[in-house]
Structures are given as structure tokens and as C-alpha cells.
Protein backbone atom coordinates (compact mmCIF):
# COMPACT_ATOMS: atom_id res chain seq x y z
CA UNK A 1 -7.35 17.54 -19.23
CA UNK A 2 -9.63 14.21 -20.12
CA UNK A 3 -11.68 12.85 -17.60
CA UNK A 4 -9.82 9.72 -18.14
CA UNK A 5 -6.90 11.83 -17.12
CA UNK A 6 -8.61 13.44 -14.08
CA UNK A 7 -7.63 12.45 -10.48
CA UNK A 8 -10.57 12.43 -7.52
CA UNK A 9 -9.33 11.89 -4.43
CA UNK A 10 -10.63 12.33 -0.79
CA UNK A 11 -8.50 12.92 2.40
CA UNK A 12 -8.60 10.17 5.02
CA UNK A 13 -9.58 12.21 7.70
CA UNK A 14 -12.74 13.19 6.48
CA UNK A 15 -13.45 9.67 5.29
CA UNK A 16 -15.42 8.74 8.71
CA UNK A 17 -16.32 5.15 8.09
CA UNK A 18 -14.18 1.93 9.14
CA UNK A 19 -11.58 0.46 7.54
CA UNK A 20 -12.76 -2.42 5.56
CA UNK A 21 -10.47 -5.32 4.14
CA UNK A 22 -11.51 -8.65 2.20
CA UNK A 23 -10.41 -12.09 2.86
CA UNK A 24 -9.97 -13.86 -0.21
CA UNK A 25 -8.26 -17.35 -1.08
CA UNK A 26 -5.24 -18.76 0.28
CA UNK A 27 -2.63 -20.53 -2.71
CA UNK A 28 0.34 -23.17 -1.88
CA UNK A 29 0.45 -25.94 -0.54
CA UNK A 30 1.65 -26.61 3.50
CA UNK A 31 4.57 -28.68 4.01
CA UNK A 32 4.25 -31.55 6.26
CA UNK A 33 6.10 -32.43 9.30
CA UNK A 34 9.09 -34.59 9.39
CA UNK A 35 8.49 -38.31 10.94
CA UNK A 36 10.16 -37.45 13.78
CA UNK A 37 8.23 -34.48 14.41
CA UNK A 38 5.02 -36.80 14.21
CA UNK A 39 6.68 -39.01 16.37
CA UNK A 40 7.67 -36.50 19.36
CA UNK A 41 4.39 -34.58 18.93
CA UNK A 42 1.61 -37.74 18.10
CA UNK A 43 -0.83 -34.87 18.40
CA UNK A 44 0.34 -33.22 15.29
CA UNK A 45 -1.07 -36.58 13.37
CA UNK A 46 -5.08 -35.44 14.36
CA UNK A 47 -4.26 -31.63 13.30
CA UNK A 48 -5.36 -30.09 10.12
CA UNK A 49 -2.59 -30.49 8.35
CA UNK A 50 -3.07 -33.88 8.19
CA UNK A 51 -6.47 -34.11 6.79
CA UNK A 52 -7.41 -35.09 3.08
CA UNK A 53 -9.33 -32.46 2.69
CA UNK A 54 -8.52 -28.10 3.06
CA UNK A 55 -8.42 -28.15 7.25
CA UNK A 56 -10.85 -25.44 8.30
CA UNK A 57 -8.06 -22.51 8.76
CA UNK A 58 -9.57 -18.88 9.84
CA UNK A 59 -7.16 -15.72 9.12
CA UNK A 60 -7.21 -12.70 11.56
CA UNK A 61 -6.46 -9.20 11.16
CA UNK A 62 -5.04 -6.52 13.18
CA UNK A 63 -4.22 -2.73 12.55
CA UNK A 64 -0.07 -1.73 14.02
CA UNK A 65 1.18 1.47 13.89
CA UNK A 66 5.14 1.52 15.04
CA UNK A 67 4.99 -1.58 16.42
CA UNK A 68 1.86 -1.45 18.32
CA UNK A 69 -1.89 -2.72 18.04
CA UNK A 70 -4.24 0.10 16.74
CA UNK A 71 -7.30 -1.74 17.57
CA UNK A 72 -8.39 -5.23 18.53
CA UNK A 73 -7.59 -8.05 16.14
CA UNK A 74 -10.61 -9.40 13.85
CA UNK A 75 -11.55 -12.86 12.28
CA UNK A 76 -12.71 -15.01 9.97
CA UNK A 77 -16.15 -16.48 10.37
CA UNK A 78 -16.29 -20.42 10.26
CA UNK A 79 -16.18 -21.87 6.81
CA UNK A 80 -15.52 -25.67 5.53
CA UNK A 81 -13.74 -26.10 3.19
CA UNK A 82 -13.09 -29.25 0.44
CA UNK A 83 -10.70 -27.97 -2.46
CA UNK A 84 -9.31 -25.03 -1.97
CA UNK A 85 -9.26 -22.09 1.15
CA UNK A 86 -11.60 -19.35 0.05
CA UNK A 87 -13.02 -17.07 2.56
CA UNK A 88 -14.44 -14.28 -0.22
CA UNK A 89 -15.29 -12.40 3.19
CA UNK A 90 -15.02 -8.66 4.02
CA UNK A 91 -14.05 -7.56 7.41
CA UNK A 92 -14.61 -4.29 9.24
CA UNK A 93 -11.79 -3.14 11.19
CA UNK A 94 -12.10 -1.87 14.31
CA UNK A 95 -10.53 1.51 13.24
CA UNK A 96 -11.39 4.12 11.50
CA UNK A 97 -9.34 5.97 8.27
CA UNK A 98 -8.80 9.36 10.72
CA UNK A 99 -7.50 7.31 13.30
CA UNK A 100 -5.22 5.90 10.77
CA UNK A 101 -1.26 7.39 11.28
CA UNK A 102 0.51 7.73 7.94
CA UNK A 103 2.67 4.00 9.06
CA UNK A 104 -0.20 2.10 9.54
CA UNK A 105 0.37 -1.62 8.90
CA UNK A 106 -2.30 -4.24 8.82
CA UNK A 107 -1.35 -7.80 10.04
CA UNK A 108 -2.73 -10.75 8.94
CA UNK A 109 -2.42 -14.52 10.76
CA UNK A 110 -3.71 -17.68 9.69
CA UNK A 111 -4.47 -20.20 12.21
CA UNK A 112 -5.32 -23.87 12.05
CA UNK A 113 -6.97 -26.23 14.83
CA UNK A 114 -4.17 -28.09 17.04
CA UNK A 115 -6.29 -29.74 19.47
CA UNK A 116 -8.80 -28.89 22.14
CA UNK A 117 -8.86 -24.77 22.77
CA UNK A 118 -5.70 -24.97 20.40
CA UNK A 119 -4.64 -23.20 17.30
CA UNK A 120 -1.49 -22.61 15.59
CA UNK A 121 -0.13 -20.07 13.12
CA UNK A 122 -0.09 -21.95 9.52
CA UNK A 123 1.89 -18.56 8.43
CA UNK A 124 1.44 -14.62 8.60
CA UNK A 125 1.81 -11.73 6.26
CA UNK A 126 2.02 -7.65 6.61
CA UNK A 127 1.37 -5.28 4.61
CA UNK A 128 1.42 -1.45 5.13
CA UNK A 129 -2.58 0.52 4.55
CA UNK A 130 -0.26 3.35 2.81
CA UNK A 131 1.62 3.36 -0.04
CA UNK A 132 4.91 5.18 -0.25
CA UNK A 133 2.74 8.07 -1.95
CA UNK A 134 0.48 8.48 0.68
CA UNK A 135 -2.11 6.52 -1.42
CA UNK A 136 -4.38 3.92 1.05
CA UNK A 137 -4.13 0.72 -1.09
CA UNK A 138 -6.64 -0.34 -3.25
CA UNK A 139 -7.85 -3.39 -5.12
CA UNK A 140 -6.57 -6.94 -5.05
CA UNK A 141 -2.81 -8.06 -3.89
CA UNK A 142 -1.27 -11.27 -3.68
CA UNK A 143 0.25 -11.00 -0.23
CA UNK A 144 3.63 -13.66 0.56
CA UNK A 145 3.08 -15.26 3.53
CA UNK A 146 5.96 -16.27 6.02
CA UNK A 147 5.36 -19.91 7.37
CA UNK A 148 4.56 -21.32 10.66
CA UNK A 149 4.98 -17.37 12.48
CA UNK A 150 2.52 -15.27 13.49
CA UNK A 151 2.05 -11.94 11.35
CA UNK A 152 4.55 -9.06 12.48
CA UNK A 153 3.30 -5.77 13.12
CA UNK A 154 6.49 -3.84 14.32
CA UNK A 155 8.52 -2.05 12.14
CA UNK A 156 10.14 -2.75 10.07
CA UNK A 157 8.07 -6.35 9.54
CA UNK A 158 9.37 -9.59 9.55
CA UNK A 159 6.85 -10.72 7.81
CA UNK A 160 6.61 -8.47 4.59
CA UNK A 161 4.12 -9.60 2.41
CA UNK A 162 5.37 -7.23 -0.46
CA UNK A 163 8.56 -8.55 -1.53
CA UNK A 164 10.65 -8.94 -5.22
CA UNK A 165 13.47 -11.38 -3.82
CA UNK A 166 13.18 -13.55 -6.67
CA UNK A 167 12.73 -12.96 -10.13
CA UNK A 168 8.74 -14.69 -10.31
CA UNK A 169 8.24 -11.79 -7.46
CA UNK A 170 9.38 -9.35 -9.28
CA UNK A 171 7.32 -10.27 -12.10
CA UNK A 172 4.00 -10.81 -10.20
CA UNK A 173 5.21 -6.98 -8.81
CA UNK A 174 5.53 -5.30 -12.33
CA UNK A 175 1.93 -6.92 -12.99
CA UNK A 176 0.51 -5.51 -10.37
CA UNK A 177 1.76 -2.21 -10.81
CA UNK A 178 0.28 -2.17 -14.37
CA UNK A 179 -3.08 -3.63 -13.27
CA UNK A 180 -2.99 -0.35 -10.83
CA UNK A 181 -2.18 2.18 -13.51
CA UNK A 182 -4.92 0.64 -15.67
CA UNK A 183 -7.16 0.82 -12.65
CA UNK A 184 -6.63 4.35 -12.31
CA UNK A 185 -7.25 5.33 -15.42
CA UNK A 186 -3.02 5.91 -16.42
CA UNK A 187 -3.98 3.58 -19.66
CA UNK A 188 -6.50 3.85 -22.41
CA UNK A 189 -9.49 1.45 -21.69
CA UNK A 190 -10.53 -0.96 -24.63
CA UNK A 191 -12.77 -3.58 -22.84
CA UNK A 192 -12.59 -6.94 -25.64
CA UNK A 193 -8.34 -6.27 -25.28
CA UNK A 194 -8.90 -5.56 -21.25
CA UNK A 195 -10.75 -9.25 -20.61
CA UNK A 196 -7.78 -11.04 -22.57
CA UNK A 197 -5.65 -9.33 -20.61
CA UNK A 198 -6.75 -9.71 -16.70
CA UNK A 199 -7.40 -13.07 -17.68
CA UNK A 200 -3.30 -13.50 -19.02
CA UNK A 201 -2.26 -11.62 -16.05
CA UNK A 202 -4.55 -14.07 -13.78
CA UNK A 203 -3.13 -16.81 -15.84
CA UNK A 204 0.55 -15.68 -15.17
CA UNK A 205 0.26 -15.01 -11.26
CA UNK A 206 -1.71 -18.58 -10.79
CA UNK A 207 1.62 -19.82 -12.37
CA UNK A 208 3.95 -18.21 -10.53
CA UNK A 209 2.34 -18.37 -7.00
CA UNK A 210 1.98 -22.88 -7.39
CA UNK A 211 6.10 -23.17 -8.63
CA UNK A 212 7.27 -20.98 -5.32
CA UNK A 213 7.42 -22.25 -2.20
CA UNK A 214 5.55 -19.96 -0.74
CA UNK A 215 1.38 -19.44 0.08
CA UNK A 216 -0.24 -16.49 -1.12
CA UNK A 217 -2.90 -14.66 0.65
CA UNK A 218 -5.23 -12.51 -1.72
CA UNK A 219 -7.09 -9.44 -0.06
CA UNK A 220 -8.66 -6.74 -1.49
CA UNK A 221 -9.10 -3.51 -0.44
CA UNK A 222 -11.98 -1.81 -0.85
CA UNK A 223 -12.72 1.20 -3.66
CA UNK A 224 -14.47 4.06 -2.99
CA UNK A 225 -16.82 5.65 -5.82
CA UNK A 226 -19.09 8.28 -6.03
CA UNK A 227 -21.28 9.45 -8.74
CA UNK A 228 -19.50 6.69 -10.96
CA UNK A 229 -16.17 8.04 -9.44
CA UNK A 230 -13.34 6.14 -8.50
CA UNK A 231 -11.90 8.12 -5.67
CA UNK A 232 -8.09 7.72 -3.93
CA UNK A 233 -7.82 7.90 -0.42
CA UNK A 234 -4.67 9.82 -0.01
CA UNK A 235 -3.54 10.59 3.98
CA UNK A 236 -4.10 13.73 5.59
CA UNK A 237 -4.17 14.45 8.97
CA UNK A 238 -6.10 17.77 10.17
């Protein structure tokens, strides 16, 4: 067997660190209130949405497992923004990968300033820490996020972030299943041909993400190497 063929892997229970998860950028564009909204709610005129520039939203993040909170929920630090919402932040979960059950789900909210000691949920998204393999996710997903509601953590969500209802979804899926294969070493690596590629790929989702109607949170979950080793986390439970 090639080592390009080779898979290293470590069990999450003897991983003893936390969970870590990375905030990235936030694509789509928030639909305004109707007039008559504005006009029964006159504080809704002085809230973010209403600003020229990005309002300064924060995201938070909490661990569920069957419909209950694993942990306390995290969040963003502050951050202003002008063009576009880009955290680029890593958070550490209060929770560590033993401590993780095989159904964890992470929930993620984002929030924007009301008014005085206010905020309310711009959308949420959920998205399970475990694949259907038993793999703990890794890398970068595009994660659909369900206006105006908070994230759901029970089970199942109502807030999947994962989806392929329409047929741009289902592309942006296939992508990102590829993008994992290559990732794990499934595909043969030729870097010039690997650059043009990401970069069509990044091309294609950018697309695809501004004609829905949906935002799209990016995360990333964080990789675990070792001696230049790529290792899967893959659940066990002693």
C-alpha cells in the first residue's frame, strides 16, 4: 500500500484536548423589513440591519447532544466590520473530544445589536461534529443558515446547515465531497493542476452561495497532524 494510500487515524477518546472550531465569513445578503414592520417597531430603523455599512454581528457556538447543551455556549470577540463579515477566529469549546457522544451536534447563532442590552438572531445553522462514518469533520464547510431563528440543537435540527434541496446545493455538496477525498489523499496530488482547481471550485461556490437566497456561514474545523501526518479523528468510546 502507498503512503498516499495509507490511513492515520486517532480515536477521540484519547485525543484529550478541546474541541476547537473556526469562525470564518458570513455570505448573503439580509433582507430588510417590510414598511410596516418599520412602522410598528420604529426601533428596528436604529438596528444593524439598517446601517450602510456590515452591522457588527457576533456568532456563538454551542455543543448538543440529543437535544441538550453539552457545555456552555461560546462567542465571537468584537470585530467592525466595513465590507464584508469576516471573523477568521478560532474558538475553543468548552468540551472536550472524550466527552464527545457519537450524536454530537454543534450549534451556531448569529446575533445582531437591537437596542440597549438587546440582540437578535440574524439566522442559525447546525451541523453534526460526526460524520455518518464516525469521522469528526474536518476542513472548511459552507454551512446554510436558517433566517431570523436561533440555531437548533435537538434532534433532528431544524436548522440543518447540510442540506441538497436544490440543485446549486447539491452541487456545492458534490464539491465538497471531492475537495475531502483530495484532502485525504483518495486522489493523486499534482500541485500547478491542484491551485487551478481550488481556485474553480472557490470560484463556483462564491457563485452559487450570492444567486440563493440564503447566507452561508464558513467554519473550519481543525486538522490534526503529526510528524507531517494528517490524522482522522474517528469516534471511539472506551
Amino acid at each position: 500500500m502507498g503512503e498516499a494510500e495509507k490511513f492515520h487515524y486517532i480515536y477521540s477518546c484519547d485525543l484529550d484536548i478541546n474541541v476547537q472550531l473556526k469562525i470564518g465569513s458570513l455570505e448573503g445578503k439580509r433582507e430588510q423589513k417590510s414598511y410596516k414592520a418599520v412602522l410598528e417597531d420604529p426601533m428596528l430603523k436604529f438596528s444593524g440591519l439598517y446601517q450602510e455599512t456590515c452591522s457588527d454581528l457576533y456568532v456563538t457556538c454551542q455543543v448538543f447532544a440529543e437535544g441538550k447543551p453539552l457545555a456552555l455556549p461560546v462567542r465571537t470577540s468584537y470585530k467592525a466590520f466595513s465590507t464584508r463579515w469576516n471573523w477568521n477566529e478560532w474558538l475553543k469549546l468548552p468540551v472536550k473530544y472524550p466527552d464527545l457522544p457519537r450524536n454530537a451536534q454543534v450549534a451556531l447563532t448569529i446575533w445582531d445589536v437591537y437596542g440597549p442590552g438587546k440582540a437578535v438572531p440574524v439566522g442559525g445553522t447546525t451541523v453534526s461534529l460526526f460524520g455518518k462514518y464516525g469521522m469528526f469533520r474536518q476542513g472548511m464547510h459552507d454551512l446554510k443558515v436558517w433566517p431570523n431563528v436561533e440555531a437548533d440543537g435537538s434532534e433532528p435540527t431544524k436548522t440543518p446547515g447540510r442540506t441538497s434541496s436544490t440543485l446549486s446545493e447539491d452541487q456545492m455538496s458534490r464539491l465538497a465531497k471531492l475537495t475531502k477525498a483530495h484532502r485525504q489523499g483518495h486522489m493523486v496530488k499534482v500541485d500547478w493542476l491542484d491551485r487551478l482547481t481550488f481556485r474553480e471550485i472557490e470560484m463556483i461556490n462564491e457563485s452559487e452561495k450570492r444567486s440563493s437566497n440564503f447566507m452561508y456561514l464558513m467554519v473550519e474545523f481543525r486538522c490534526v497532524k503529526c510528524d507531517d501526518k494528517e490524522y482522522g479523528i474517528v469516534y471511539y468510546e472506551k
